[in-house]
Protein backbone atom coordinates (compact mmCIF):
# COMPACT_ATOMS: atom_id res chain seq x y z
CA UNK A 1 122.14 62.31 134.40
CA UNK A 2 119.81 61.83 137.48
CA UNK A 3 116.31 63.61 136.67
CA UNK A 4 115.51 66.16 139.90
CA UNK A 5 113.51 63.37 142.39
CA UNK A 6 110.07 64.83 143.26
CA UNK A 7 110.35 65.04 147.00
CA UNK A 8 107.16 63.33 147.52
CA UNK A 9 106.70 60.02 149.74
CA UNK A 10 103.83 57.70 149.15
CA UNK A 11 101.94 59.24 151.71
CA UNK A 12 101.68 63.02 150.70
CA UNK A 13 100.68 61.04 147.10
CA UNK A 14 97.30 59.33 148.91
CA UNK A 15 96.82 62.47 151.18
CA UNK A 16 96.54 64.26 147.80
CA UNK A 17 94.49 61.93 145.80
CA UNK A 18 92.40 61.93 149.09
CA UNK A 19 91.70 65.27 149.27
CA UNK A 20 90.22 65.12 145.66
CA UNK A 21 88.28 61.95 146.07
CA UNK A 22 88.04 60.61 149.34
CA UNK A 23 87.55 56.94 147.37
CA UNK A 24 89.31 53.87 148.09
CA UNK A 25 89.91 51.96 145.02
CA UNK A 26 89.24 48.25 144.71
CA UNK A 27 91.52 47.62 142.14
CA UNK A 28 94.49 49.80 140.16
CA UNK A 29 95.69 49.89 136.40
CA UNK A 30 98.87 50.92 135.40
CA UNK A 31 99.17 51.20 131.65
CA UNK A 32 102.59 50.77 129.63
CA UNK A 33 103.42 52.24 126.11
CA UNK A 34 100.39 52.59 124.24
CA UNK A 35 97.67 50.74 126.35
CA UNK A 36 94.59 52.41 125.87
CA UNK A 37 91.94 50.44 128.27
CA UNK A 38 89.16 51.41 131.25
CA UNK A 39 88.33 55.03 128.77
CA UNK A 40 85.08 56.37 129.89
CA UNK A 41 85.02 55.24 133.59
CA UNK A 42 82.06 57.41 135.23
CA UNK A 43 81.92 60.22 138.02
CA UNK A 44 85.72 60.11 137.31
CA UNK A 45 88.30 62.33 138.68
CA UNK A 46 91.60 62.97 136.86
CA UNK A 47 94.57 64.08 138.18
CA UNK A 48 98.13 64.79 136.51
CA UNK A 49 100.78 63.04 137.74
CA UNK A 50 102.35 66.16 138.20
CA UNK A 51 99.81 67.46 140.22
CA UNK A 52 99.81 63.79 142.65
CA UNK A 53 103.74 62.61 142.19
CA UNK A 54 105.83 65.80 141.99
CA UNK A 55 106.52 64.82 138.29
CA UNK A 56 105.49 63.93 134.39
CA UNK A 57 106.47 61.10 132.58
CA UNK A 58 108.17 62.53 129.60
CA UNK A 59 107.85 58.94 126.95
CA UNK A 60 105.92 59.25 124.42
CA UNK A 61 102.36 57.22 125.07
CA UNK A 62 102.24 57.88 128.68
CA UNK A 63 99.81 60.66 128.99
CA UNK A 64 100.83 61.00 133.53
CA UNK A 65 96.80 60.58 134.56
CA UNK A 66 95.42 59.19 137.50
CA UNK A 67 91.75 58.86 136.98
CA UNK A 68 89.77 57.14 139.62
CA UNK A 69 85.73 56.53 138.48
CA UNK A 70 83.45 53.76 138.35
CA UNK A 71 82.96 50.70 135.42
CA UNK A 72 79.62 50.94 135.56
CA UNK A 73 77.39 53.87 136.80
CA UNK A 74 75.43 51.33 138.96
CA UNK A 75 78.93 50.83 140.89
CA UNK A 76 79.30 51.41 144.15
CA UNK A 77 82.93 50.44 144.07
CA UNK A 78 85.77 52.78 141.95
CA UNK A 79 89.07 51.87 140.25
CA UNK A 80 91.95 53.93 139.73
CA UNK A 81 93.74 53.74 136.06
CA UNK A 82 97.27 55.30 136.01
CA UNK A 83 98.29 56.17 132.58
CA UNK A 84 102.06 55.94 132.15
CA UNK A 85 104.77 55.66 134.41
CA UNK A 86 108.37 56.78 135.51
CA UNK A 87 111.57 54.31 134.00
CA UNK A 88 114.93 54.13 135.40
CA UNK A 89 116.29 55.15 131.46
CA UNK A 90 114.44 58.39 131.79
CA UNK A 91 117.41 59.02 134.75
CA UNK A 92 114.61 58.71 137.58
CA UNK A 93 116.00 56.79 140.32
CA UNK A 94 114.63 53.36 142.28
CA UNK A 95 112.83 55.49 144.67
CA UNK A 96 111.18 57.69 142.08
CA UNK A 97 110.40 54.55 139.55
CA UNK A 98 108.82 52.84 142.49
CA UNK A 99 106.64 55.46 143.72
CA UNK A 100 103.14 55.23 141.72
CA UNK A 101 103.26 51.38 143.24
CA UNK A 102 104.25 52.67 146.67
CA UNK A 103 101.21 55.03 146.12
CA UNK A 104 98.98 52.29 145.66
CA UNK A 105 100.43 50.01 148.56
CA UNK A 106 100.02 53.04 151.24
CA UNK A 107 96.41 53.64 149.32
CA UNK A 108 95.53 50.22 150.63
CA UNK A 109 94.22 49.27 147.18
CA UNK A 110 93.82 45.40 147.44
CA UNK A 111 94.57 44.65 143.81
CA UNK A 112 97.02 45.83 141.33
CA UNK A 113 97.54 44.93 137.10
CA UNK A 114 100.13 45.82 135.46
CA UNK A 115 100.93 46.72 131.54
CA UNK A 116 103.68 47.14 129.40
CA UNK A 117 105.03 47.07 126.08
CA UNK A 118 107.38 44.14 125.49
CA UNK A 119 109.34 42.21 122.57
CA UNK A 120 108.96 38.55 121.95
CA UNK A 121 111.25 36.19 122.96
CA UNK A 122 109.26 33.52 121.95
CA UNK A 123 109.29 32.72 118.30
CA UNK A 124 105.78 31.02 118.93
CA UNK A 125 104.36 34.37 119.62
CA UNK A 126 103.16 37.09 117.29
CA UNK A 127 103.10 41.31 117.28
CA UNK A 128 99.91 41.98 119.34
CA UNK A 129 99.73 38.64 121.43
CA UNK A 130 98.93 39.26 125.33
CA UNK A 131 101.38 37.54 128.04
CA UNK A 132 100.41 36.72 131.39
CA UNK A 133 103.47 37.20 133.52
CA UNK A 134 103.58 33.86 135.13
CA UNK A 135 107.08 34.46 136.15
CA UNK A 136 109.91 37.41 136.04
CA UNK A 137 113.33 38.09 135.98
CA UNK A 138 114.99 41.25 137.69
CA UNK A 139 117.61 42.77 135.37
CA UNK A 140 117.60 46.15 136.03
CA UNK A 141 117.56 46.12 139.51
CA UNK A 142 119.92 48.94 140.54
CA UNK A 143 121.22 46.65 143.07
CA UNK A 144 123.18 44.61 139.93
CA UNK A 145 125.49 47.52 139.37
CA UNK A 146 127.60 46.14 142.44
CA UNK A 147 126.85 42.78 142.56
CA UNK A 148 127.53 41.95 138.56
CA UNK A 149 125.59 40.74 135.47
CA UNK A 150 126.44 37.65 136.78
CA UNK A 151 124.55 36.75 139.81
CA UNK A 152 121.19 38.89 137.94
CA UNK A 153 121.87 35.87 134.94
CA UNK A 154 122.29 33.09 138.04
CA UNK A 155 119.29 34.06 139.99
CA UNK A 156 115.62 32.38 138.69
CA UNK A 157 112.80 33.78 137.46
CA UNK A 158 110.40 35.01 140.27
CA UNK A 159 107.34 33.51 139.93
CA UNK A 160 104.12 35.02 139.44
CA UNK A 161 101.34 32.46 140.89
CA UNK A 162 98.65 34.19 142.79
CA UNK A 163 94.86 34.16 142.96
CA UNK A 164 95.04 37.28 140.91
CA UNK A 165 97.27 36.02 137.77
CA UNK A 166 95.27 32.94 137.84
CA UNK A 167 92.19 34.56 137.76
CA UNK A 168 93.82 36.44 134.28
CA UNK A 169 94.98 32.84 133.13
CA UNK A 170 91.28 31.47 133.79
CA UNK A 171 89.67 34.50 132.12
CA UNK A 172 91.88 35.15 129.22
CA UNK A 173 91.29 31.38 128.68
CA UNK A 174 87.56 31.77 128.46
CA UNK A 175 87.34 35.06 126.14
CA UNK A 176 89.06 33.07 123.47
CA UNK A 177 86.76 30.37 123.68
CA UNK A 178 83.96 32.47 123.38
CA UNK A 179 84.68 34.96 121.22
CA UNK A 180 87.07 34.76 117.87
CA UNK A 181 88.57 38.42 118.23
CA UNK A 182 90.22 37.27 121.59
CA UNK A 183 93.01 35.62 119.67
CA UNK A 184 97.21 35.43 120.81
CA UNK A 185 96.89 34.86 124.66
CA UNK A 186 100.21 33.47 125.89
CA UNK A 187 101.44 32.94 129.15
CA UNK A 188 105.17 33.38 130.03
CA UNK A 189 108.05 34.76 132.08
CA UNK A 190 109.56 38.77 131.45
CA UNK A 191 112.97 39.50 131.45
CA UNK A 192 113.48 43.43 132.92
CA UNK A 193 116.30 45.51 131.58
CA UNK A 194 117.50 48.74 132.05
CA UNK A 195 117.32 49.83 128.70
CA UNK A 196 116.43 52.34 126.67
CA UNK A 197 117.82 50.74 123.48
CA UNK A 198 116.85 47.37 122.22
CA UNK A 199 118.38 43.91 122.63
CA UNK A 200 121.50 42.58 120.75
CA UNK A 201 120.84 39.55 119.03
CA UNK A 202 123.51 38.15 121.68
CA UNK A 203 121.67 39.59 124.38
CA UNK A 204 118.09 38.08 123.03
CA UNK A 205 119.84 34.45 122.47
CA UNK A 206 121.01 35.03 126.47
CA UNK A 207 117.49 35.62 127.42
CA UNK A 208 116.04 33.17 125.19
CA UNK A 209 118.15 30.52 127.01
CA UNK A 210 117.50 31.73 130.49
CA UNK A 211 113.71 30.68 129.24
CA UNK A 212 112.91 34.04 129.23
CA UNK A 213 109.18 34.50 126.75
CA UNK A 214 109.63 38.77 126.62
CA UNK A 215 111.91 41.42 127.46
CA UNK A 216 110.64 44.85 128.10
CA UNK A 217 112.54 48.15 130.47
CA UNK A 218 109.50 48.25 133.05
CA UNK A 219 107.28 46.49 135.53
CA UNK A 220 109.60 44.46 137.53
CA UNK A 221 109.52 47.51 140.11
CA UNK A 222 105.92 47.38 140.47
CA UNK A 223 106.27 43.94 140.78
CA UNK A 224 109.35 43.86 143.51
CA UNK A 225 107.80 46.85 145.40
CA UNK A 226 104.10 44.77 145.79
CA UNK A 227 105.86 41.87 146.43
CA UNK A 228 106.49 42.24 150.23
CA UNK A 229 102.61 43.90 150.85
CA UNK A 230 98.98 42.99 151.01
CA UNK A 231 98.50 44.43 147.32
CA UNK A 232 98.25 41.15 145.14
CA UNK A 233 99.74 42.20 141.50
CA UNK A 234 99.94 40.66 138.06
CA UNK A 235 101.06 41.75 134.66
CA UNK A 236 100.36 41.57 131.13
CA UNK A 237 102.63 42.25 128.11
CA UNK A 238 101.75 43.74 124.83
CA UNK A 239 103.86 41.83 122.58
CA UNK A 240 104.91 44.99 120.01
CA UNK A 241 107.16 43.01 118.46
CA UNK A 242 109.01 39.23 117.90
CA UNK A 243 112.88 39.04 117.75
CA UNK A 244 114.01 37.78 114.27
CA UNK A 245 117.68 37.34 112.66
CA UNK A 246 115.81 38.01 109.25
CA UNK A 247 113.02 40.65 110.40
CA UNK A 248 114.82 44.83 110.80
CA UNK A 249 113.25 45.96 114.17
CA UNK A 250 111.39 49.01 114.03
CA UNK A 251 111.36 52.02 116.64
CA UNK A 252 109.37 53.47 119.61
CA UNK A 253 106.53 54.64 116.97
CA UNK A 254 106.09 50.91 115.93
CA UNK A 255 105.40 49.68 119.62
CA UNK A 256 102.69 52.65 120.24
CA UNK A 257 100.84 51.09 116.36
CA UNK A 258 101.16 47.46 118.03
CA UNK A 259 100.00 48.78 121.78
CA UNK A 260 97.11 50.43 120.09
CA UNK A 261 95.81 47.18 118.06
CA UNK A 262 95.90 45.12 121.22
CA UNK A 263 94.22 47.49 123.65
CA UNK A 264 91.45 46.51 122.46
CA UNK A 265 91.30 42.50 123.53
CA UNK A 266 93.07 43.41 126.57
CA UNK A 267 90.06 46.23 127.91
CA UNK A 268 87.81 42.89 127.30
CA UNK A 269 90.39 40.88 129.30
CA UNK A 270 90.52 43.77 132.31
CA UNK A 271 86.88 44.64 132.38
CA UNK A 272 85.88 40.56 132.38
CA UNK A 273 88.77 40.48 135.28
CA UNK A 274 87.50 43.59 137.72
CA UNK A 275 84.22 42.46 137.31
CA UNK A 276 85.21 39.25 138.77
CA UNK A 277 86.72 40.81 141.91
């Protein structure tokens, strides 16, 4: 069943988040399932998403927050952190699941990273790596429903090779080679799909041999929606979990414990990243 769309258009959004803050963000944060990063940004302003989109994400570890402050209190320059966002599962529709990434398009924010909860694919990764999205594949487009599974399995991976990923690639790279705690960063391509349940094991072999590194129900939109504009986007996984014949998976609960151990390495990652911008 089709949640009630919000009404709202990208513009009334920034004409709202105007009106509170009058700021222009250099660079946005949308966080997936868990992701706690950018806490304690100064002379912020917080807004529901409620209050900005017409409507709450209702998963569990997406609190619905813009909040749009400053790194350091010495900035001159702001960034806006989103804290959860809308899925197609939930019954929101393309319109409403691209929306917060319309937002930031019409907002004319420059730069735009991505999070989100995701299982392994790769049996070289662990629970708690970070993936740099060098590459996606659209799944849950709703444009599959009348073209067929097929031609979603047929078409490539989209790749992900900007200035912005590489500049994650290049300082994810460095962290670990300066500091010990900044362990498990992978690169790799995300598979999208509809969800809300999780993969067969015939549906993780599939993606497995479509070279797919992590599947997750989120973040293609984003991706798809910024493609076409002059905001440059990249994406990082949480890997909450590995696929495994021999390992029972666990639920939603399990994801937020995994989220919440890598938030940590990946607010170093971010913060290094923004301050390089």
């Amino acid at each position: 069943m089709l949640k009630e769309a919000s009404g709202r258009t990208a513009a009334q959004a920034v004409a709202h988040i105007q009106g509170l803050t009058g700021l222009k963000p250099y660079a946005a944060v949308v966080l997936g399932s868990g992701v706690s990063v950018l806490e304690g940004l100064h002379d912020a302003v917080v807004m529901s998403f409620k209050d900005v989109f017409g409507m709450a994400p209702g998963v569990a570890g997406h609190s619905g927050t813009l909040t749009v402050g400053r790194l350091n209190p010495t900035d001159e320059r702001c960034i806006a952190v989103l804290r959860g966002r809308f899925h197609l599962y939930e019954g929101y529709d393309w319109q409403d699941v691209t929306l917060a990434a319309r937002t930031i398009v019409e907002w004319g924010v420059p730069n735009l990273l991505l999070t989100n909860a995701a299982g392994g694919l790769n049996q070289n990764f662990s629970v708690g790596d970070l993936m740099i999205l060098t590459g996606y594949r659209d799944h849950l487009n709703p444009k599959w429903k009348e073209l067929g599974l097929i031609p979603a399995v047929q078409a490539p991976a989209t790749a992900l090779d900007n200035s912005l990923t590489q500049l994650l690639i290049a300082t994810g790279k460095r962290l670990a080679a300066e500091d010990k705690t900044m362990v498990g960063m992978q690169t790799g391509v995300y598979a999208g799909l509809l969800g809300p349940s999780y993969e067969t094991m015939a549906e993780v072999e599939m993606l497995r041999k479509l070279k797919a590194d992590a599947v997750g129900m989120s973040t293609v939109p984003e991706l798809l929606t910024c493609g076409d504009s002059a905001t440059m986007a990249a994406a990082v996984s949480v890997i909450t979990n590995v696929w495994s014949k021999d390992v029972a998976m666990g639920g939603h609960e399990e994801v937020l414990e995994a989220s919440r151990g890598a938030s940590k390495r990946l607010d170093k990652l971010f913060r290094a990243v923004l301050a390089l911008l």
